[in-house]
Protein backbone atom coordinates (compact mmCIF):
# COMPACT_ATOMS: atom_id res chain seq x y z
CA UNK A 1 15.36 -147.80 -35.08
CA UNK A 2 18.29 -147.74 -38.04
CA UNK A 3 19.00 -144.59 -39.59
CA UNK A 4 19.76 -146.23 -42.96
CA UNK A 5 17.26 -148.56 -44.83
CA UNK A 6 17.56 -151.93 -44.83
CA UNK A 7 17.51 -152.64 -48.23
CA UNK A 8 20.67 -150.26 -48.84
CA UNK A 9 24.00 -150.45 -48.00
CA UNK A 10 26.02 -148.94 -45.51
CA UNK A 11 29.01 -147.15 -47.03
CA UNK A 12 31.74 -146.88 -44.18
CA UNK A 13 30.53 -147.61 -40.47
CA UNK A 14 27.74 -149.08 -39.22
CA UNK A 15 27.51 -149.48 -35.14
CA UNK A 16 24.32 -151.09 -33.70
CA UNK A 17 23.35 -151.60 -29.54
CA UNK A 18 21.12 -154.37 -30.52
CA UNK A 19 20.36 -155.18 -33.72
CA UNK A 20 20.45 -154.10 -37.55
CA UNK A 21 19.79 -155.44 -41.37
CA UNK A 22 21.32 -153.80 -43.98
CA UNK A 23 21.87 -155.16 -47.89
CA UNK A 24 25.67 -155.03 -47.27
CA UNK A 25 28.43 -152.89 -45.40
CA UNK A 26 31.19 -152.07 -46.55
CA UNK A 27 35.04 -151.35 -44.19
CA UNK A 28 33.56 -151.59 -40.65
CA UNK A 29 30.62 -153.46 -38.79
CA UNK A 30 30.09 -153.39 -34.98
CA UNK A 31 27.05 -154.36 -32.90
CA UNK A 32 25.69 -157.02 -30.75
CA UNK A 33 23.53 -158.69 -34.27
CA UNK A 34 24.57 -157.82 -37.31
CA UNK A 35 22.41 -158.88 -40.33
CA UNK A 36 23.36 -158.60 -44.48
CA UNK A 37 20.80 -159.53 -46.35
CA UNK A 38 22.45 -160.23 -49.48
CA UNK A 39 25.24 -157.96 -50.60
CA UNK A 40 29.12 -158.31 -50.91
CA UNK A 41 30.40 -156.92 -47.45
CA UNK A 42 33.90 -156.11 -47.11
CA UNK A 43 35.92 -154.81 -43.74
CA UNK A 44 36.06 -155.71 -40.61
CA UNK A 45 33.26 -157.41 -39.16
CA UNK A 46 32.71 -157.67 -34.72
CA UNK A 47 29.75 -158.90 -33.78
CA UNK A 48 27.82 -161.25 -30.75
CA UNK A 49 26.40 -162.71 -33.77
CA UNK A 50 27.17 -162.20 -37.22
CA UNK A 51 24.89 -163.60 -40.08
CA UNK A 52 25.74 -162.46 -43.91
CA UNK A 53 23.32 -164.09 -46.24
CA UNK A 54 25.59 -162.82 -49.21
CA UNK A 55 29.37 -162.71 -49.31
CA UNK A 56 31.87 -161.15 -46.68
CA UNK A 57 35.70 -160.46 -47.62
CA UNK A 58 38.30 -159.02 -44.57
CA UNK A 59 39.90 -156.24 -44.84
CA UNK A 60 43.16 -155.72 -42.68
CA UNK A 61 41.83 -158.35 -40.41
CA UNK A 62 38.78 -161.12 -39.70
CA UNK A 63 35.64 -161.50 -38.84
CA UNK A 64 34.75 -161.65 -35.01
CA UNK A 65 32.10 -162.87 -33.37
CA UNK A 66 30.41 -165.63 -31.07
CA UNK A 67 29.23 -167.29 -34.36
CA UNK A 68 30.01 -166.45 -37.50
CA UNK A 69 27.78 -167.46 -40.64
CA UNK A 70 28.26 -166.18 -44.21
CA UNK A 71 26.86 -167.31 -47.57
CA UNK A 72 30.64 -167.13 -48.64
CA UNK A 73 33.91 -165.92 -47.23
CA UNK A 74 37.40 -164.47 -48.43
CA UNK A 75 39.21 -164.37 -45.02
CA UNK A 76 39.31 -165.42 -41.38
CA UNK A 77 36.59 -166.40 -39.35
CA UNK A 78 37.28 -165.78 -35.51
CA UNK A 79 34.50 -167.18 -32.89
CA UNK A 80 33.03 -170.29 -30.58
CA UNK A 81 30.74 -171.29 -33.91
CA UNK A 82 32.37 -170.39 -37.56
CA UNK A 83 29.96 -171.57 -40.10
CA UNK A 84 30.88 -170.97 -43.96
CA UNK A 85 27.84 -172.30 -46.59
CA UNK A 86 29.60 -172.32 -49.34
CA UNK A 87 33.22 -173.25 -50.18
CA UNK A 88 35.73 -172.58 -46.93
CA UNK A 89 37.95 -174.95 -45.87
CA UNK A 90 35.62 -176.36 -43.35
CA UNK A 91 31.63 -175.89 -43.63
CA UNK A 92 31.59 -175.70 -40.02
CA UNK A 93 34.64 -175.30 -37.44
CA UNK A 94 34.24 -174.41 -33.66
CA UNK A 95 37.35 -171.32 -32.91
CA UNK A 96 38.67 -170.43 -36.07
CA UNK A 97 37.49 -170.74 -40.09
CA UNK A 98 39.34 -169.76 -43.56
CA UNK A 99 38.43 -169.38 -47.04
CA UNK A 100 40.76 -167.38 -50.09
């Protein structure tokens, strides 16, 4: 159960036990899975597993997670898999990943 859709966006905090979808969220993402499906997210991003099938940018620090897998990035990737589709400095880089 998510309180807010998933074809909306969460505006400022979105904390999940197991699992959510959302279009995008914006400032701060926590949870275990955390699914975009296709919005610009922005913030901080922790996560067991973070997939964002649009683009993510940091905001006062990186993206966290066991793997990591945007459509784009404007930041730091932190995690064992880092995977960045399109541009980054590496496509896919096992600790740590960049784009800007």
């Amino acid at each position: 159960m998510q309180l807010i859709p998933e074809s909306q966006t969460v505006g400022v905090l979105r904390l999940n036990l197991i699992y959510s979808v959302n279009r995008s969220v914006q400032y701060v993402d926590l949870g275990l899975v955390n699914v975009t499906s296709g919005g610009a997210s922005s913030g901080v991003q922790w996560a067991f597993v973070a997939i964002n099938q649009g683009s993510f940018a940091g905001w006062n620090g990186p993206q966290f997670g066991v793997v990591n897998y945007p459509q784009r990035l404007h930041g730091v990737q932190v995690g064992l898999v880092n995977i960045i589709r399109e541009g980054g400095t590496f496509p896919v880089f096992p600790l740590v990943n960049w784009s800007f």
